[in-house]
PDB file of N, CA and C in Angstrom:
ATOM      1  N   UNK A   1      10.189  13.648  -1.554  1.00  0.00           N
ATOM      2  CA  UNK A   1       9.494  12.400  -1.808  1.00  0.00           C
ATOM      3  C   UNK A   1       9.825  11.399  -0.700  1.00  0.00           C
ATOM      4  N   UNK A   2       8.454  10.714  -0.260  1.00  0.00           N
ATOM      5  CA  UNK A   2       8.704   9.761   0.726  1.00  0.00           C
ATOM      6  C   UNK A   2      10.153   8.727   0.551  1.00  0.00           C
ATOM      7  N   UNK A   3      10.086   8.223  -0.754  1.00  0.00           N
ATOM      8  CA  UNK A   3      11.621   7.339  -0.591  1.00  0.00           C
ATOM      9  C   UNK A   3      12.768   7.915  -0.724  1.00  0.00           C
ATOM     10  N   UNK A   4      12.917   9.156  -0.895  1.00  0.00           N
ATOM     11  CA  UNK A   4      14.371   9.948  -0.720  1.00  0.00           C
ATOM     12  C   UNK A   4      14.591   9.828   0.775  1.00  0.00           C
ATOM     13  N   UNK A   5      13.282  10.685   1.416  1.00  0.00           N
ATOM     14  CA  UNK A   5      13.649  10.081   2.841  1.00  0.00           C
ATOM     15  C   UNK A   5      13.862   9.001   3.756  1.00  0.00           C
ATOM     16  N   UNK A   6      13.466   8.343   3.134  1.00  0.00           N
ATOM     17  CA  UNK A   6      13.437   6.382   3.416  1.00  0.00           C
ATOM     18  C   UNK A   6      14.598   5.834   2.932  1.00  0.00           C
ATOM     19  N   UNK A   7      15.352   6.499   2.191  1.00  0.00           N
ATOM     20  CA  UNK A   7      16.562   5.635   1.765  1.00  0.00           C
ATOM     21  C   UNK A   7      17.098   4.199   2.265  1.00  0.00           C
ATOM     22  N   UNK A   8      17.657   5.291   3.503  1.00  0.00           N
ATOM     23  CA  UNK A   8      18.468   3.872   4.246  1.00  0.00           C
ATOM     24  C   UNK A   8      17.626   2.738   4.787  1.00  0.00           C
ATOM     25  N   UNK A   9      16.415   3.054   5.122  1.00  0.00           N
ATOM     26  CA  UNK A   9      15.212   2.089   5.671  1.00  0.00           C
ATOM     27  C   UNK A   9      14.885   0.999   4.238  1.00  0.00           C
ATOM     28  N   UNK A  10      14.375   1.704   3.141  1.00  0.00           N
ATOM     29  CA  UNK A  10      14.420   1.063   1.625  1.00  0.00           C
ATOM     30  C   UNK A  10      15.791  -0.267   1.565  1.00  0.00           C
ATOM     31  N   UNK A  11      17.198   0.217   1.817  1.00  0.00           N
ATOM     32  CA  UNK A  11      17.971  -0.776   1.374  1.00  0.00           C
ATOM     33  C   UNK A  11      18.306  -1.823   2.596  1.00  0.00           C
ATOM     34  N   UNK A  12      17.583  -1.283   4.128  1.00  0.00           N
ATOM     35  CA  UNK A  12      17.466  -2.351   5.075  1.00  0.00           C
ATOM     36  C   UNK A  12      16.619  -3.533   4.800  1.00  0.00           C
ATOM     37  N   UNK A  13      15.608  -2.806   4.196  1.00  0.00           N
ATOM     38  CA  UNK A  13      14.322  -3.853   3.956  1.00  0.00           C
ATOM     39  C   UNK A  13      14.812  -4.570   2.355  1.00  0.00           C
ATOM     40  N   UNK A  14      15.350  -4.164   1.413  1.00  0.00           N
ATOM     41  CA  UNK A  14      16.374  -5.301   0.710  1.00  0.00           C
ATOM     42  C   UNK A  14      17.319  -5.974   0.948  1.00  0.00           C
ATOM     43  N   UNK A  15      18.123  -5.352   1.918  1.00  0.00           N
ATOM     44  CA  UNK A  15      18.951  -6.574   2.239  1.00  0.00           C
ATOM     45  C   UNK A  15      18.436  -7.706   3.572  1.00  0.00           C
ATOM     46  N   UNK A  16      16.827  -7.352   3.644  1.00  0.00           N
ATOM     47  CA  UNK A  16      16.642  -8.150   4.801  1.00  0.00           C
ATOM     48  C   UNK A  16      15.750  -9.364   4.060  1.00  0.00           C
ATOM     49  N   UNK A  17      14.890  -9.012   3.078  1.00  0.00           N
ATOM     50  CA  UNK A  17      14.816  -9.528   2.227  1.00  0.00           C
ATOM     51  C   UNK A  17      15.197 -10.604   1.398  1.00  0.00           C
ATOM     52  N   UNK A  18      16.617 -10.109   0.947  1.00  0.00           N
ATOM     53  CA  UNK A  18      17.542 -10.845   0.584  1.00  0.00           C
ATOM     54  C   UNK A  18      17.976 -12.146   1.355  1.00  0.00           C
ATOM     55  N   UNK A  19      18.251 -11.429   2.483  1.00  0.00           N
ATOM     56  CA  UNK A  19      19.001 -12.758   3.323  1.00  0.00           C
ATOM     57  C   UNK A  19      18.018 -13.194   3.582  1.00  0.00           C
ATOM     58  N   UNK A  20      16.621 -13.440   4.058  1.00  0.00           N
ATOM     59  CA  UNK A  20      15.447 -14.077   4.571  1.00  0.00           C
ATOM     60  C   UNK A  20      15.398 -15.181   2.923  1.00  0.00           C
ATOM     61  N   UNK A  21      15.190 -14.596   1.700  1.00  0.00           N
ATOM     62  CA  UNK A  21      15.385 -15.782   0.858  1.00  0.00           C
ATOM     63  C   UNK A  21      16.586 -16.605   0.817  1.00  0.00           C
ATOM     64  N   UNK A  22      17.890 -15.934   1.159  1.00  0.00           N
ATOM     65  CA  UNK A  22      18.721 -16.861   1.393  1.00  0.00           C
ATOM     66  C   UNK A  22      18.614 -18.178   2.291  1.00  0.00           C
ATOM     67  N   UNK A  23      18.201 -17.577   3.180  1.00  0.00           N
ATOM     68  CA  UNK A  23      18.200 -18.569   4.564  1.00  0.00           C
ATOM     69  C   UNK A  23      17.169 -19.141   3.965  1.00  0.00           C
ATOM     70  N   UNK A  24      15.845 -19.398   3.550  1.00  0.00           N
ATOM     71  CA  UNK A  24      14.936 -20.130   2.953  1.00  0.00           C
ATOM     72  C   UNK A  24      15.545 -20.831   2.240  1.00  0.00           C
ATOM     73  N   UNK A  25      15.981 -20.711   0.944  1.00  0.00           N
ATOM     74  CA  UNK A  25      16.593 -21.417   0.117  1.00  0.00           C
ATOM     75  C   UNK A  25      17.701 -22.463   0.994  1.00  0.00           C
ATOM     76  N   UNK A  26      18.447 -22.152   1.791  1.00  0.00           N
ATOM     77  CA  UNK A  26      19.769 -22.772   2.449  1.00  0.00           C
ATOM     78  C   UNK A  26      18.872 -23.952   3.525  1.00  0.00           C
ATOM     79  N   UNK A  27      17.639 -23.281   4.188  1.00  0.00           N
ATOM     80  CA  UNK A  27      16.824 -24.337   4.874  1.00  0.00           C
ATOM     81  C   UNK A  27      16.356 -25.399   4.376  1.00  0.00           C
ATOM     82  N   UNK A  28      16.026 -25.180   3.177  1.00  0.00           N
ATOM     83  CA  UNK A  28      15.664 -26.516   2.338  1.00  0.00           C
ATOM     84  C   UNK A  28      16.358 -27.226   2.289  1.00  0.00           C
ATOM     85  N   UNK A  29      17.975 -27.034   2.235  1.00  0.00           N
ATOM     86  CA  UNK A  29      18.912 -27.913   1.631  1.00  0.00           C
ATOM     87  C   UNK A  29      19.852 -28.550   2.960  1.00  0.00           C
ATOM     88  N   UNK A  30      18.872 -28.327   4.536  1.00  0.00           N
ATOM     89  CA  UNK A  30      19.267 -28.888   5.431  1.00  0.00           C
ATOM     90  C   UNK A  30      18.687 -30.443   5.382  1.00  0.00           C
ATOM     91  N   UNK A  31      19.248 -31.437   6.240  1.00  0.00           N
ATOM     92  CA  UNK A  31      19.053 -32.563   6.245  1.00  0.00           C
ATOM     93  C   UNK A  31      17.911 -33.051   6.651  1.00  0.00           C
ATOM     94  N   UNK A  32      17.577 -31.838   8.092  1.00  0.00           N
ATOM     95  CA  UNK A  32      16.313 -32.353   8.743  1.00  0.00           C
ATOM     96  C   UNK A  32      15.200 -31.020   8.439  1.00  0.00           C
ATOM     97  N   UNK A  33      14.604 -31.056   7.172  1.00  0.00           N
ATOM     98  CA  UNK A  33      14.352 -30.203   6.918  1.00  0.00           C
ATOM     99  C   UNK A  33      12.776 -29.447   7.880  1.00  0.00           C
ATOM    100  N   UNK A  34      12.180 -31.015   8.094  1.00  0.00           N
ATOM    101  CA  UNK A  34      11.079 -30.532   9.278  1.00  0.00           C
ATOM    102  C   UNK A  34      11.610 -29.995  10.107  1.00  0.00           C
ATOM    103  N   UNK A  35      12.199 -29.970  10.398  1.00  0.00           N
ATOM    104  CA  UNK A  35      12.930 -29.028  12.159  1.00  0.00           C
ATOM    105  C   UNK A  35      13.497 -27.484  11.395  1.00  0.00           C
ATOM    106  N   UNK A  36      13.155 -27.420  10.329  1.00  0.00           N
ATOM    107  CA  UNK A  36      13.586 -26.268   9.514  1.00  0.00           C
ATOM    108  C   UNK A  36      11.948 -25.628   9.332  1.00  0.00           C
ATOM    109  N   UNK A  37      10.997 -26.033   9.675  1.00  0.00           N
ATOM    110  CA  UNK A  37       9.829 -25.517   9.000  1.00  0.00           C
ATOM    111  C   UNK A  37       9.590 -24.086   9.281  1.00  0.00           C
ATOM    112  N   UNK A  38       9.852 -24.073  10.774  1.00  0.00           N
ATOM    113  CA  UNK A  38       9.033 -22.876  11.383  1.00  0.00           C
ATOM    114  C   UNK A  38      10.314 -21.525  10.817  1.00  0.00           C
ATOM    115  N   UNK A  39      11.415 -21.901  10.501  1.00  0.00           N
ATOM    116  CA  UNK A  39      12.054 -20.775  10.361  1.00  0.00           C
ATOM    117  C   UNK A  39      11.774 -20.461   8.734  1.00  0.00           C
ATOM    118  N   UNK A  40      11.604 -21.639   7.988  1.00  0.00           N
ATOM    119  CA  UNK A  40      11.291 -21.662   6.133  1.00  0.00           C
ATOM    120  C   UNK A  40      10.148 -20.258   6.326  1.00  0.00           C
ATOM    121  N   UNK A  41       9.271 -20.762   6.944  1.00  0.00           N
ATOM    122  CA  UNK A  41       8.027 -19.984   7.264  1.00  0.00           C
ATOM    123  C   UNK A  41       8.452 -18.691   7.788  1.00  0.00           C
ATOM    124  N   UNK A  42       9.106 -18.165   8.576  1.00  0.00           N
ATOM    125  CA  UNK A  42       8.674 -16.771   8.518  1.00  0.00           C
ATOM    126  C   UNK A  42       9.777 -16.477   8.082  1.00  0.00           C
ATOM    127  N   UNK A  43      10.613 -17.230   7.483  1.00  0.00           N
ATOM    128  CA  UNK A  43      11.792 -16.119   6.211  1.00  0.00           C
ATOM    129  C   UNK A  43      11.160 -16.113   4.993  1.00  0.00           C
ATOM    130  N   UNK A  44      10.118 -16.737   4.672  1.00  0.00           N
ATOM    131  CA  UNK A  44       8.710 -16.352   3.563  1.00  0.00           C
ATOM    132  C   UNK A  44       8.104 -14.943   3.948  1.00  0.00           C
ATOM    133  N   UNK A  45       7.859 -15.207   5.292  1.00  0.00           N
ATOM    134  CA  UNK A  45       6.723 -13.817   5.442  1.00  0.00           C
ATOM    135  C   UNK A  45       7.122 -12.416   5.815  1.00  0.00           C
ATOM    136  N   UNK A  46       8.862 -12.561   5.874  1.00  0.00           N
ATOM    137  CA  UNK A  46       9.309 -11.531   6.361  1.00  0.00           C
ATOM    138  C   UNK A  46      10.137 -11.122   5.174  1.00  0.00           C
ATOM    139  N   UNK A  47      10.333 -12.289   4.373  1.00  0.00           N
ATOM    140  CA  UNK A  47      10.609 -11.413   3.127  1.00  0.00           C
ATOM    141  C   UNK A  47       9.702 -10.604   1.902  1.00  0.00           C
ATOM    142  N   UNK A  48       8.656 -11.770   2.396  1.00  0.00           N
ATOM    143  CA  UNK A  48       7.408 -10.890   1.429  1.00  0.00           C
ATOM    144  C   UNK A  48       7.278  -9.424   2.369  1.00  0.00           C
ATOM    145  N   UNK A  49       6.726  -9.096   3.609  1.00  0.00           N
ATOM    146  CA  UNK A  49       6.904  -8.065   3.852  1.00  0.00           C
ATOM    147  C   UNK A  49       7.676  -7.427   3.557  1.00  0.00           C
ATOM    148  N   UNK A  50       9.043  -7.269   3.825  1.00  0.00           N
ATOM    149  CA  UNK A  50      10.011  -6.617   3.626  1.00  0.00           C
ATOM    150  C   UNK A  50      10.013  -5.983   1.931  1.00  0.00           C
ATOM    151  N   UNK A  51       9.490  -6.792   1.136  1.00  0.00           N
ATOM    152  CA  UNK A  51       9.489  -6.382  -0.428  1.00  0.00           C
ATOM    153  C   UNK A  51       8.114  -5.408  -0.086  1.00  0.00           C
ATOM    154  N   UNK A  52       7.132  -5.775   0.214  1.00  0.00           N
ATOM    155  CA  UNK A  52       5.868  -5.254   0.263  1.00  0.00           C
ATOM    156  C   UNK A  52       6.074  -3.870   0.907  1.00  0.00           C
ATOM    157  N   UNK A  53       6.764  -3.462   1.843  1.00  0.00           N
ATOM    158  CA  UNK A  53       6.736  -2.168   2.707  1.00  0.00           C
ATOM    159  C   UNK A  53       7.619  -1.482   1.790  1.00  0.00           C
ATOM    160  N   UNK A  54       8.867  -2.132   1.340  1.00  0.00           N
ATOM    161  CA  UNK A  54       9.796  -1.461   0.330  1.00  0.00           C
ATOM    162  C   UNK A  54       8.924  -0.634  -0.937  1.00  0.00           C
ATOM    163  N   UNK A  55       8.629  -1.277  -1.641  1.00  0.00           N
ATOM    164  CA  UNK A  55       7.218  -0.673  -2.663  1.00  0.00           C
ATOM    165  C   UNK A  55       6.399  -0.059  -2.089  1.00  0.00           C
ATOM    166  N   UNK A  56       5.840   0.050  -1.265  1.00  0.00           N
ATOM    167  CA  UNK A  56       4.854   0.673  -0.202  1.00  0.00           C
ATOM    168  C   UNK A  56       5.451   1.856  -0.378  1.00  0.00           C
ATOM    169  N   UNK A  57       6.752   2.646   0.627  1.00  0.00           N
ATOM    170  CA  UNK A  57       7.691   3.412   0.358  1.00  0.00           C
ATOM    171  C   UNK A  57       7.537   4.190  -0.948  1.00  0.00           C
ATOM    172  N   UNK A  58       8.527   3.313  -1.674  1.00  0.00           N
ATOM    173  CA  UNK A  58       8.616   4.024  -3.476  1.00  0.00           C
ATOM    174  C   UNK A  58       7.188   4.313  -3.532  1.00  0.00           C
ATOM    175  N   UNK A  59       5.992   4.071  -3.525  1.00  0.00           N
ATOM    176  CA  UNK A  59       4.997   4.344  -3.815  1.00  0.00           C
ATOM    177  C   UNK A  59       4.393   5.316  -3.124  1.00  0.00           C
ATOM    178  N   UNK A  60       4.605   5.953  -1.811  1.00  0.00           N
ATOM    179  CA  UNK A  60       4.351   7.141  -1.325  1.00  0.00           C
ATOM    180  C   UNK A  60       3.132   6.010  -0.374  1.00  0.00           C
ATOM    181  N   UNK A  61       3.125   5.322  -0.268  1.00  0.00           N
ATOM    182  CA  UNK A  61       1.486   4.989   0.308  1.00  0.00           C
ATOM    183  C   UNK A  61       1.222   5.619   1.493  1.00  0.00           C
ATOM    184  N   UNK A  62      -0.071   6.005   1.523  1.00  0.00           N
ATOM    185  CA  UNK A  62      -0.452   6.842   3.173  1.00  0.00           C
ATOM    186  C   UNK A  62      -0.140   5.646   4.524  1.00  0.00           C
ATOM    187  N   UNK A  63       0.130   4.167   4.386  1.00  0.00           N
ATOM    188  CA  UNK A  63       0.216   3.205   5.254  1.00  0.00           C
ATOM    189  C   UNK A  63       1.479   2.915   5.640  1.00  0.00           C
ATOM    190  N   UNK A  64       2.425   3.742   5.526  1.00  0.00           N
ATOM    191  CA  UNK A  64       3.672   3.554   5.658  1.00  0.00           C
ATOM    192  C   UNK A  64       3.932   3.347   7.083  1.00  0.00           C
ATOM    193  N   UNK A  65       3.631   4.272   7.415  1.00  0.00           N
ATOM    194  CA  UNK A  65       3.403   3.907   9.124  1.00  0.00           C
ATOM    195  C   UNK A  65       3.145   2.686   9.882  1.00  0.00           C
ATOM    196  N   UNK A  66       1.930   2.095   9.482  1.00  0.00           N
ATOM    197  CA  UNK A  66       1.090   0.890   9.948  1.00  0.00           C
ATOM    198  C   UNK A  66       1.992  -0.505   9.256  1.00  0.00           C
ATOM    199  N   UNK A  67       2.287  -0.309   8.427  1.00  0.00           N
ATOM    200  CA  UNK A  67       3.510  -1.573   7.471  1.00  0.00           C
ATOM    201  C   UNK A  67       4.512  -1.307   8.060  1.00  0.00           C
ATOM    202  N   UNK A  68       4.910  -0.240   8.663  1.00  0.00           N
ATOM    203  CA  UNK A  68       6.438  -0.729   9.277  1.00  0.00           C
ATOM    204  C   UNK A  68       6.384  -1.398  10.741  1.00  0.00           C
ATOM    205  N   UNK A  69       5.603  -1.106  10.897  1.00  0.00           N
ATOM    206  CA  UNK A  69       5.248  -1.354  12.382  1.00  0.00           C
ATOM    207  C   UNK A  69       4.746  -2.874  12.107  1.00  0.00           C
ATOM    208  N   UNK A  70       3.947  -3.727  11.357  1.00  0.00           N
ATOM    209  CA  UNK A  70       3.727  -4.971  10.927  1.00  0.00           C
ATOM    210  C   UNK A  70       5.033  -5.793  10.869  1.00  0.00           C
ATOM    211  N   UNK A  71       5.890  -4.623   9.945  1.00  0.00           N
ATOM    212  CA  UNK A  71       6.558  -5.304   9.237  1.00  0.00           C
ATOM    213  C   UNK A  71       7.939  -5.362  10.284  1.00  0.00           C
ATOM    214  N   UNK A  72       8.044  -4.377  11.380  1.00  0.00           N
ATOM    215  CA  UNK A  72       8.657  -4.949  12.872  1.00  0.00           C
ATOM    216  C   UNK A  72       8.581  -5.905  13.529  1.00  0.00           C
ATOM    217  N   UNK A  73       6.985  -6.344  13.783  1.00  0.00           N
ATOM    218  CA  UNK A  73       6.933  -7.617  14.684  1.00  0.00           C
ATOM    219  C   UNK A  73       7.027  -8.911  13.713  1.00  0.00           C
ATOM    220  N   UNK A  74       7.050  -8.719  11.896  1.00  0.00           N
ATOM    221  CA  UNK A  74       7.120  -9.692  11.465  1.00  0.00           C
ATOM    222  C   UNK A  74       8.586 -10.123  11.713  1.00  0.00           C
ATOM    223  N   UNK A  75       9.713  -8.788  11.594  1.00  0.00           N
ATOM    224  CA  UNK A  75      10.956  -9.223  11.196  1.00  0.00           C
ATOM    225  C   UNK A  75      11.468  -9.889  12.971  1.00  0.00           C
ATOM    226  N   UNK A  76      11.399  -9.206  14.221  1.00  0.00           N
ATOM    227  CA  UNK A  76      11.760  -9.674  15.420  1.00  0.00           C
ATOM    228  C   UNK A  76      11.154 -11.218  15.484  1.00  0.00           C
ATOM    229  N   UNK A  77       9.872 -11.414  14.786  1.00  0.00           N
ATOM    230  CA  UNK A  77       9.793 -12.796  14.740  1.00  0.00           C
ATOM    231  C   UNK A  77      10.731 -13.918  14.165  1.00  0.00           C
ATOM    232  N   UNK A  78      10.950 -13.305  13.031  1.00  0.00           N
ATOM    233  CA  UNK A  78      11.837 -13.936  12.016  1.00  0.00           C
ATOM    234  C   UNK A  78      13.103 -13.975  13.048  1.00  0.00           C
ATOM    235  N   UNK A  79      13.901 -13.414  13.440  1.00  0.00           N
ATOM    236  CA  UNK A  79      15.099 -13.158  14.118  1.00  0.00           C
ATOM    237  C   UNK A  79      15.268 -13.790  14.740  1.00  0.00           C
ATOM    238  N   UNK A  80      14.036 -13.828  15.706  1.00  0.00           N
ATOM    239  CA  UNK A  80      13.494 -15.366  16.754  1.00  0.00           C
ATOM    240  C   UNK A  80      14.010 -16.165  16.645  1.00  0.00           C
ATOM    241  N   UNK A  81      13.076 -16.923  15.582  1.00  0.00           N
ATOM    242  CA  UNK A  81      13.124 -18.290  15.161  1.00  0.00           C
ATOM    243  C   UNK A  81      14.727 -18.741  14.764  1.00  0.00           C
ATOM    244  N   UNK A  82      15.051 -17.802  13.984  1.00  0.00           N
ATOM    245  CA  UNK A  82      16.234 -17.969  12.576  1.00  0.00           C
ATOM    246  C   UNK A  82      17.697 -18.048  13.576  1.00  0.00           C
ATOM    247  N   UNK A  83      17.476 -17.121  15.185  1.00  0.00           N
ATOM    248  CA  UNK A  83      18.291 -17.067  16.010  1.00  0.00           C
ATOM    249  C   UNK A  83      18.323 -18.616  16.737  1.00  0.00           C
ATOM    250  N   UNK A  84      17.582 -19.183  16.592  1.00  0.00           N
ATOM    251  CA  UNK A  84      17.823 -20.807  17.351  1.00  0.00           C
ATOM    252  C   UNK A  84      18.426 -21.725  16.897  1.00  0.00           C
ATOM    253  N   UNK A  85      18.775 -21.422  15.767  1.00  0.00           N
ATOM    254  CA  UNK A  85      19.310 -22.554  14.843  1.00  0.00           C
ATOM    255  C   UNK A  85      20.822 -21.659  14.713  1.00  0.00           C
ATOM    256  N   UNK A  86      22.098 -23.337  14.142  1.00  0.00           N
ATOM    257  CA  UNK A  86      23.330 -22.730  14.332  1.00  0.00           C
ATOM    258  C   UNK A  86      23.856 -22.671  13.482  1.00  0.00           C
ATOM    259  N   UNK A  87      22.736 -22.729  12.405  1.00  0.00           N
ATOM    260  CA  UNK A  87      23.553 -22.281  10.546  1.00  0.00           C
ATOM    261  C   UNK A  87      23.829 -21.469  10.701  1.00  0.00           C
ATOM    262  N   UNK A  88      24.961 -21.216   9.928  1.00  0.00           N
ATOM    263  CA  UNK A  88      25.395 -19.442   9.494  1.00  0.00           C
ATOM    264  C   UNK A  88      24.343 -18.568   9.031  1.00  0.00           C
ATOM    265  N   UNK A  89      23.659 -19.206   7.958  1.00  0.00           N
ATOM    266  CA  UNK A  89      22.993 -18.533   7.369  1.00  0.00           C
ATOM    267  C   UNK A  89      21.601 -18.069   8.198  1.00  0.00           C
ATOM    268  N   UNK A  90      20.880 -18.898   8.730  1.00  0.00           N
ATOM    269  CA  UNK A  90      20.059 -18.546  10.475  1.00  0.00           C
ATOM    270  C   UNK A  90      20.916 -17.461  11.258  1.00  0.00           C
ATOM    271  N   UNK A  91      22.450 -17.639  11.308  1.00  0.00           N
ATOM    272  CA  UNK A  91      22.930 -16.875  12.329  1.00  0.00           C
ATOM    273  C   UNK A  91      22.662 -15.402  11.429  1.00  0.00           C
ATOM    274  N   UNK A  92      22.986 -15.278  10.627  1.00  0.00           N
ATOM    275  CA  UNK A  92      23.074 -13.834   9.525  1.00  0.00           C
ATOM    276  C   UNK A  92      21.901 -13.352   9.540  1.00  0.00           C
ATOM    277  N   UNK A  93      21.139 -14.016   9.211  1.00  0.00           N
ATOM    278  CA  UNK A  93      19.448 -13.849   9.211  1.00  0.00           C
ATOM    279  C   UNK A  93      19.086 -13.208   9.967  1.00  0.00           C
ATOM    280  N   UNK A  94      19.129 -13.303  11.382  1.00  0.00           N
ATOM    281  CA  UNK A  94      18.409 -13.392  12.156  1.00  0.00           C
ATOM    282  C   UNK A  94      19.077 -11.751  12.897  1.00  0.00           C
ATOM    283  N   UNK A  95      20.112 -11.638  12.461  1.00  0.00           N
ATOM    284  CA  UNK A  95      21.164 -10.369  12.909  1.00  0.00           C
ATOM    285  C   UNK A  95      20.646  -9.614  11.813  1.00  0.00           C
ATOM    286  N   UNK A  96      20.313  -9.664  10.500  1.00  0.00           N
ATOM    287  CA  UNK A  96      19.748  -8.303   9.512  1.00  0.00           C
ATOM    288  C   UNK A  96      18.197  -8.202  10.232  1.00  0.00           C
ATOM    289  N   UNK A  97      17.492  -9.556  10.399  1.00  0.00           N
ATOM    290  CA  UNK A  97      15.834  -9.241  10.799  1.00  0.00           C
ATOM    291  C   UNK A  97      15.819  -8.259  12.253  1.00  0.00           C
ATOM    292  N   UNK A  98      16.982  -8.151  12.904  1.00  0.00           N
ATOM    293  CA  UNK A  98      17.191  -7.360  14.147  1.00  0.00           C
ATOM    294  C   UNK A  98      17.109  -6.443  14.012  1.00  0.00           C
ATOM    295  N   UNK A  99      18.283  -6.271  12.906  1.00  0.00           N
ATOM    296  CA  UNK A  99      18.042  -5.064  12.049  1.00  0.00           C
ATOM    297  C   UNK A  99      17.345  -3.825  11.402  1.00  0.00           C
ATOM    298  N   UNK A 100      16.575  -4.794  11.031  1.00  0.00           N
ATOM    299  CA  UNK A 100      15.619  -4.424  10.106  1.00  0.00           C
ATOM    300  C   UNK A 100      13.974  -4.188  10.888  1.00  0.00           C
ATOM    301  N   UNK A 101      14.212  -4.648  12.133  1.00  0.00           N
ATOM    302  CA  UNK A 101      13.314  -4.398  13.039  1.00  0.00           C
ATOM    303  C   UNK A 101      13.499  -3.077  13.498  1.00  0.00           C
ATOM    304  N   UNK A 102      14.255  -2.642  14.273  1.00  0.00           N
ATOM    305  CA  UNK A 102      14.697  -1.860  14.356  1.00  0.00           C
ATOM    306  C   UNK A 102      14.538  -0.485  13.697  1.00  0.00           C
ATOM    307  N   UNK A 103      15.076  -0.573  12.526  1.00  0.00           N
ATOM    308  CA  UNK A 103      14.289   0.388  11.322  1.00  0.00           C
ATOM    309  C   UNK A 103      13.376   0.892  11.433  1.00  0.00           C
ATOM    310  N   UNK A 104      12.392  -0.399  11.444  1.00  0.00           N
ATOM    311  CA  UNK A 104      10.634  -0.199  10.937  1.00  0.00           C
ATOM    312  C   UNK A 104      10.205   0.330  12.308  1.00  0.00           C
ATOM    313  N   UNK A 105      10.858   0.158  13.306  1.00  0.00           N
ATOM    314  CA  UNK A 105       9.690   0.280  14.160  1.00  0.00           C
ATOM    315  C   UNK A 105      10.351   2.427  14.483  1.00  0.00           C
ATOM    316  N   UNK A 106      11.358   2.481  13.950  1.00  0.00           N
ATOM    317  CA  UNK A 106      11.696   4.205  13.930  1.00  0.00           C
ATOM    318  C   UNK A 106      11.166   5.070  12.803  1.00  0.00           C
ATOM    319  N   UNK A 107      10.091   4.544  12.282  1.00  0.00           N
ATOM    320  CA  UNK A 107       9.346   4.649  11.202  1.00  0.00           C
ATOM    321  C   UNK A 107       8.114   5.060  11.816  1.00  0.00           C
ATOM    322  N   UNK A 108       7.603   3.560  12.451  1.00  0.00           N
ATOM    323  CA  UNK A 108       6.298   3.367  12.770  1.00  0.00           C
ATOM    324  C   UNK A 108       5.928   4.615  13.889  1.00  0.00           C
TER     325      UNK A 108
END
């Protein structure tokens, strides 16, 4: 079954997930939160991906291929952004979305 073989890719894309809502949540609760926008924003879209390709996976979908590969240039984006800023939690972020890039694109 496709997610037996996906294992370790499956719990990259949760813990990338994870920390992408972290860092969202932790961005809000910065001071200047406009100068936080662009990273709020794609730790939204890289965590929705990241859930979305994960299920994708468990689900066997024939697009597994084409979502990881999406879901690569979403996460190196994320990493981007999340890498400019000198929160911890940006710094962490941005080191799993590397991550997790990485992954998807040995997939794709």
């Amino acid at each position: 079954m496709a997610h037996e073989q996906h294992a370790e890719l499956i719990q990259t894309l949760h813990d990338c997930a994870a920390a992408c809502n972290h860092c969202f949540d932790a961005c809000l609760q910065e001071d200047d939160v406009k100068m936080m926008a662009g990273c709020i924003r794609l730790d939204r879209e890289c965590a929705d991906m990241c859930a979305y390709l994960e299920h994708a996976i468990t689900r066997n979908s024939p697009f597994v291929a084409e979502l990881a590969q999406a879901c690569a240039v979403i996460c190196e984006a994320c990493a981007a952004e999340c890498s400019k800023h000198e929160h911890d939690h940006c710094q962490k972020c941005a080191e799993v979305c590397a991550k997790c890039a990485e992954a998807c694109k040995n997939v794709a």
